[in-house]
N, C-alpha and C. Protein backbone atom coordinates (compact mmCIF):
# COMPACT_ATOMS: atom_id res chain seq x y z
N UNK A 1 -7.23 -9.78 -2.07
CA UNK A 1 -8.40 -9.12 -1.58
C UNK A 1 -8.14 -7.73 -1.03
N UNK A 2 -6.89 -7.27 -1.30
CA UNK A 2 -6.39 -5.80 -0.06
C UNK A 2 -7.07 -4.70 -1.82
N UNK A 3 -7.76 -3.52 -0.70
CA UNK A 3 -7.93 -2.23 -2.25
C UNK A 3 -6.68 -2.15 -2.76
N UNK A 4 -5.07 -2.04 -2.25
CA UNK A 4 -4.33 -1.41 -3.19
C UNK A 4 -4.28 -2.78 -4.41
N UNK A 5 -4.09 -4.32 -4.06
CA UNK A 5 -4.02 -5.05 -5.03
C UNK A 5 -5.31 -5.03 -6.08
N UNK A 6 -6.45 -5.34 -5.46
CA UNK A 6 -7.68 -4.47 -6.07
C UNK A 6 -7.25 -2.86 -7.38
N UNK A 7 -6.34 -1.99 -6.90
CA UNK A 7 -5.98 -0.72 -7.47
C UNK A 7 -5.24 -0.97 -8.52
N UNK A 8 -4.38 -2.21 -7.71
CA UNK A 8 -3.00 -2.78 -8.89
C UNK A 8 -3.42 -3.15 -10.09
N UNK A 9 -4.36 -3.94 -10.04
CA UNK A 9 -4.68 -5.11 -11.21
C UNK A 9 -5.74 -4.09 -12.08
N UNK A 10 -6.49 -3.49 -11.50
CA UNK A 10 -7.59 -2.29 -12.21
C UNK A 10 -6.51 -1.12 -13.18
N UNK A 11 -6.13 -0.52 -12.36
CA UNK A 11 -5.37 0.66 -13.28
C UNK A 11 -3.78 0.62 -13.88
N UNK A 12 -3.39 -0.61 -12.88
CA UNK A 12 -1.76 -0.52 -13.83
C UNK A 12 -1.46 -1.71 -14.69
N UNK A 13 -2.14 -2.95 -14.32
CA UNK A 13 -1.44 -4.61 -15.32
C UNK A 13 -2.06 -3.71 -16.69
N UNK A 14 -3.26 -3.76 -16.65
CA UNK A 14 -3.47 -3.23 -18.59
C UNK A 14 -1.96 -2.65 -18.56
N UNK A 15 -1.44 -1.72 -18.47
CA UNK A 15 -0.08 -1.07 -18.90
C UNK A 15 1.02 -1.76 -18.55
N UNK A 16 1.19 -3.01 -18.02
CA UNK A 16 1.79 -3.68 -18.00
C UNK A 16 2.44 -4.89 -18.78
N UNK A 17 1.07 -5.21 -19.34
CA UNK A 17 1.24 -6.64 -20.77
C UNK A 17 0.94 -7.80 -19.94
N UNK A 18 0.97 -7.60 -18.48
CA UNK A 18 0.78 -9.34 -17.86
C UNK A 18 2.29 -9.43 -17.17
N UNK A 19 1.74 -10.94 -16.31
CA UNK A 19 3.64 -11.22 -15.50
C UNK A 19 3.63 -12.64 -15.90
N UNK A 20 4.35 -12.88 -16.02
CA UNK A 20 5.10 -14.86 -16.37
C UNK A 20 4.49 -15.47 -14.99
N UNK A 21 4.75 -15.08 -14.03
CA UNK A 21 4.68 -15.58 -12.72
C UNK A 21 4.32 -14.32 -11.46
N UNK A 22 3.56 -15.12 -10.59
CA UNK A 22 2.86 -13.80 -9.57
C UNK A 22 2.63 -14.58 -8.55
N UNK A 23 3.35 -13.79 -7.12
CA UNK A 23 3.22 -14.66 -5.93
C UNK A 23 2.57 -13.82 -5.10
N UNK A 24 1.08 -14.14 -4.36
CA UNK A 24 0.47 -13.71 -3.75
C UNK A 24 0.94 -13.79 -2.18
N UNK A 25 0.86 -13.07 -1.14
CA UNK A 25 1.23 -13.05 0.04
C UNK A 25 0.13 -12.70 1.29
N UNK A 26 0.12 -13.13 2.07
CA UNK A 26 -0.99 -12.51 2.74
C UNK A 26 -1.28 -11.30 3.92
N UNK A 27 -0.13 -10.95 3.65
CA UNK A 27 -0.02 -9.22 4.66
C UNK A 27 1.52 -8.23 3.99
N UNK A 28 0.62 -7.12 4.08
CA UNK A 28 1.44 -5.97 3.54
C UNK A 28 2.94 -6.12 4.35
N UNK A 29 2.86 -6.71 5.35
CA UNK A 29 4.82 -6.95 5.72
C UNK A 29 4.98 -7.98 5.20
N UNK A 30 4.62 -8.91 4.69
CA UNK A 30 5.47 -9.95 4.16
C UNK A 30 5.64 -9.50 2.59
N UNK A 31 4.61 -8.77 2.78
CA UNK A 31 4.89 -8.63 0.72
C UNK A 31 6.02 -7.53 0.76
N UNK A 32 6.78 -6.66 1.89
CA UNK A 32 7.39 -5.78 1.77
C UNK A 32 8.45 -6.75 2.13
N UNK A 33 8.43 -7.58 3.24
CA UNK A 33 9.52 -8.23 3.44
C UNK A 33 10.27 -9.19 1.78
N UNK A 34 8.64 -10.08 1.16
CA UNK A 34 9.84 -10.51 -0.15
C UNK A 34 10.46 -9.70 -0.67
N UNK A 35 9.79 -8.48 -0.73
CA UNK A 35 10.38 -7.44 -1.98
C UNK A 35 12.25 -7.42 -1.54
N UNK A 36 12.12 -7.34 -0.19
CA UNK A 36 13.45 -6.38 0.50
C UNK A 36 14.63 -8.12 0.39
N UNK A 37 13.71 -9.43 0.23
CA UNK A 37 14.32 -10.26 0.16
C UNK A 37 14.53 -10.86 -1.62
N UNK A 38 14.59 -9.84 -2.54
CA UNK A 38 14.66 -10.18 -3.97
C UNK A 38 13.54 -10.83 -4.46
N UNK A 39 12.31 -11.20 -4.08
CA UNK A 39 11.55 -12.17 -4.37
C UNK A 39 10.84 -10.76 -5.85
N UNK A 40 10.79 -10.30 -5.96
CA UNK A 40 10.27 -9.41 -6.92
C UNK A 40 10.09 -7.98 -6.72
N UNK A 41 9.03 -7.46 -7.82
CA UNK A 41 8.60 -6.09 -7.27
C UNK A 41 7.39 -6.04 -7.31
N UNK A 42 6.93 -4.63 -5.96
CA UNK A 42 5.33 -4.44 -5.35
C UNK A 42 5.42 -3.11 -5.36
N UNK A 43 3.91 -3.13 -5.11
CA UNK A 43 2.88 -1.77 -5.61
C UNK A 43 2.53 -1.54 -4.04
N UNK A 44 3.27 -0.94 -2.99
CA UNK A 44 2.71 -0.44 -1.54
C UNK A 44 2.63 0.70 -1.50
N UNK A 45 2.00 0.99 -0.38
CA UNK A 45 2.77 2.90 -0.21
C UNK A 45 3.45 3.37 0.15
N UNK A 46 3.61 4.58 0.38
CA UNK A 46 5.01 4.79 0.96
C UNK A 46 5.25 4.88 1.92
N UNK A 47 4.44 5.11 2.77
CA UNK A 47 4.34 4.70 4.33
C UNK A 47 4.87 3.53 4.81
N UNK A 48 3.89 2.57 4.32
CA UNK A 48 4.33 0.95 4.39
C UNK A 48 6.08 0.80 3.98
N UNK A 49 6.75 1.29 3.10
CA UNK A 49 7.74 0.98 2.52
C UNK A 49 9.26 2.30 3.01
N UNK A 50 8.67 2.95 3.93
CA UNK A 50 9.61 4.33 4.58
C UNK A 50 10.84 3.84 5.02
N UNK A 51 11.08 2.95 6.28
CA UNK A 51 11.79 2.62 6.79
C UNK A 51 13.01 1.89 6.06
N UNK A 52 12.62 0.92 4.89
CA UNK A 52 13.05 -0.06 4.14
C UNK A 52 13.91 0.77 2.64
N UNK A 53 13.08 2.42 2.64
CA UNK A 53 13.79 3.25 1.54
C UNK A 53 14.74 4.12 1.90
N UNK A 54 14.56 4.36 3.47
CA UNK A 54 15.57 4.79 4.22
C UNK A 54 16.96 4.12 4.45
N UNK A 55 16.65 2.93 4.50
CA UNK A 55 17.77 1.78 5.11
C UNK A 55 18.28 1.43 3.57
N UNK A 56 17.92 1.76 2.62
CA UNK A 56 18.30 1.61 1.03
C UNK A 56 18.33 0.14 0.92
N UNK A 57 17.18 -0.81 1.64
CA UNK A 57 16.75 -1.86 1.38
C UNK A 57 15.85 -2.18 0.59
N UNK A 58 15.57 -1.20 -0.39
CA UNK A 58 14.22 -1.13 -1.29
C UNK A 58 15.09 0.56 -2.07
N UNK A 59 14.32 0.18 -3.42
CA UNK A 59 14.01 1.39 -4.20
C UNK A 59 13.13 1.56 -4.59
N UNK A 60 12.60 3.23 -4.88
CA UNK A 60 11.38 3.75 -5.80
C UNK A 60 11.53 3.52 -7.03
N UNK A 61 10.96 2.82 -7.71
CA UNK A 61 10.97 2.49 -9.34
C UNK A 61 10.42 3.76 -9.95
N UNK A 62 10.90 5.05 -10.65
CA UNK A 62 10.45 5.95 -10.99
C UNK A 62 9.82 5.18 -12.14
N UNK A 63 8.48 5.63 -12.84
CA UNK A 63 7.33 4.93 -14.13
C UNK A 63 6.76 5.96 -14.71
N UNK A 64 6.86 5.76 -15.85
CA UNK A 64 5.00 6.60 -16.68
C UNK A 64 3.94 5.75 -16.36
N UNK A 65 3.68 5.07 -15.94
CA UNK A 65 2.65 4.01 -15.26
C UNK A 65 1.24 5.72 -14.76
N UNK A 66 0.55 5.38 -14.85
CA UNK A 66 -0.40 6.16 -13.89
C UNK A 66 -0.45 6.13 -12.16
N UNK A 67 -0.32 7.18 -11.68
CA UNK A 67 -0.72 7.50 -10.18
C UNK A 67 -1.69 6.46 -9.81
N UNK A 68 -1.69 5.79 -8.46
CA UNK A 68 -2.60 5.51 -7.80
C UNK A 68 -3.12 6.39 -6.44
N UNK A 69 -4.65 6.18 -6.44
CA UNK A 69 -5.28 7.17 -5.33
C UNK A 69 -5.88 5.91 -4.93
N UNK A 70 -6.24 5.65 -3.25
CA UNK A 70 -7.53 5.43 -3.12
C UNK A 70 -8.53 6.48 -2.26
N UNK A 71 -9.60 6.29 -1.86
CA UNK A 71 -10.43 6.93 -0.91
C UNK A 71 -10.63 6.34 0.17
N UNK A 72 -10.29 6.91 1.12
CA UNK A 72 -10.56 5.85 2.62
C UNK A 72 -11.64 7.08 3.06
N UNK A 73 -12.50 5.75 3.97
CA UNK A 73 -13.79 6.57 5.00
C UNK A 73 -13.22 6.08 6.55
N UNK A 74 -14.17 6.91 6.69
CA UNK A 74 -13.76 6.82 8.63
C UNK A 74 -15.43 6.26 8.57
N UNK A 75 -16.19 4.97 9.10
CA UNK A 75 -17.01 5.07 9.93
C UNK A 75 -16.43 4.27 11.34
N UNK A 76 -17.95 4.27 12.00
CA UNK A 76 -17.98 4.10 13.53
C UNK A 76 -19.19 3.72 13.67
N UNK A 77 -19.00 2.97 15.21
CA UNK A 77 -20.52 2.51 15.71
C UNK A 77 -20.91 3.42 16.52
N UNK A 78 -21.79 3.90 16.17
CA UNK A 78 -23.25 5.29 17.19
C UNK A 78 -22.99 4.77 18.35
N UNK A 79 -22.79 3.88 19.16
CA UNK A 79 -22.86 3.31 20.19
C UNK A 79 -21.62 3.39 21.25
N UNK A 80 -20.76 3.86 20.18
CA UNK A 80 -19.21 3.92 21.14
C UNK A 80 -18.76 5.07 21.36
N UNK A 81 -18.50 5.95 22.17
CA UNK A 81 -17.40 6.78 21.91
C UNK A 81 -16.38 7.15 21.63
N UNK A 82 -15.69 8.12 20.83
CA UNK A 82 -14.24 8.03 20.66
C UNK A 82 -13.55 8.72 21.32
N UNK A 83 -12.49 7.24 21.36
CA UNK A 83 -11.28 7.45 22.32
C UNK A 83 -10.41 8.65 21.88
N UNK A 84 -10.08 9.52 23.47
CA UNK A 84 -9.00 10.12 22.46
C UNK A 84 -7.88 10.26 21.78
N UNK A 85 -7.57 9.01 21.56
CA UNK A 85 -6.17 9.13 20.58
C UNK A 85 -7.18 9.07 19.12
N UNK A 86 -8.37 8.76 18.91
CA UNK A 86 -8.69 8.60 17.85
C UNK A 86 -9.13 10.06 17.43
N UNK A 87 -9.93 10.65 18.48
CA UNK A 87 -10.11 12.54 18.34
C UNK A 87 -8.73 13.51 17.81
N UNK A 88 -7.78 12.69 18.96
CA UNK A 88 -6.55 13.38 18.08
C UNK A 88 -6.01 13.16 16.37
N UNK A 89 -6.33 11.81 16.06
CA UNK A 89 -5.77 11.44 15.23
C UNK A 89 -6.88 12.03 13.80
N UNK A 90 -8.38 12.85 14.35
CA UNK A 90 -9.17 12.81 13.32
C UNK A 90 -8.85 14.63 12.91
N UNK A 91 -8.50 15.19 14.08
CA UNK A 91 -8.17 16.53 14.15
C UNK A 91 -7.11 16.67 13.52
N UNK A 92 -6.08 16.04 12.76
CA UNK A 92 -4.73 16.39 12.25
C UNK A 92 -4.78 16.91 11.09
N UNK A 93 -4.08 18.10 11.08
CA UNK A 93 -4.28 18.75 9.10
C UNK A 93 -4.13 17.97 8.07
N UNK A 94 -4.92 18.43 7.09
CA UNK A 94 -4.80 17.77 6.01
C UNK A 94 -3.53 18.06 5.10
């Protein structure tokens, strides 16, 4: 149910052919944790996966595969104000 697996199965399995076998997980650290434990390979970002490419517990699979993008929104409830770590965090360059 996460958009990037949503992203996965939309723009890259067609270029893939399909998998023999596929183990679903239910949070972006455990699916980083099988990866870093041999259980296969995943489609995260690189954020999620920094620490683990640093520690050369993971590699970047260079591909002709197509780029993935998504679009993230910011909403909010009219009703709350924002805190400011969130003012800071909306003010940061692009």
């Amino acid at each position: 149910g996460s958009g990037t697996g949503e992203s996965v199965e939309q723009a890259l399995l067609p270029h893939l052919g399909g998998f023999d076998e596929r183990l679903q997980l239910g949070s972006t650290e455990a699916i980083k944790q099988g990866a870093v434990a041999g259980l296969g390979i995943t489609c995260l970002s690189h954020s999620t996966v920094r620490d683990q490419l640093e520690l050369a517990r993971l590699v970047a699979l260079s591909t002709t595969l197509p780029p993935l993008s998504r679009t993230l929104y910011r909403i909010r409830h009219r009703g709350r104000p924002w805190s400011d770590s969130l003012k800071r965090l909306l003010d940061l360059p692009e």
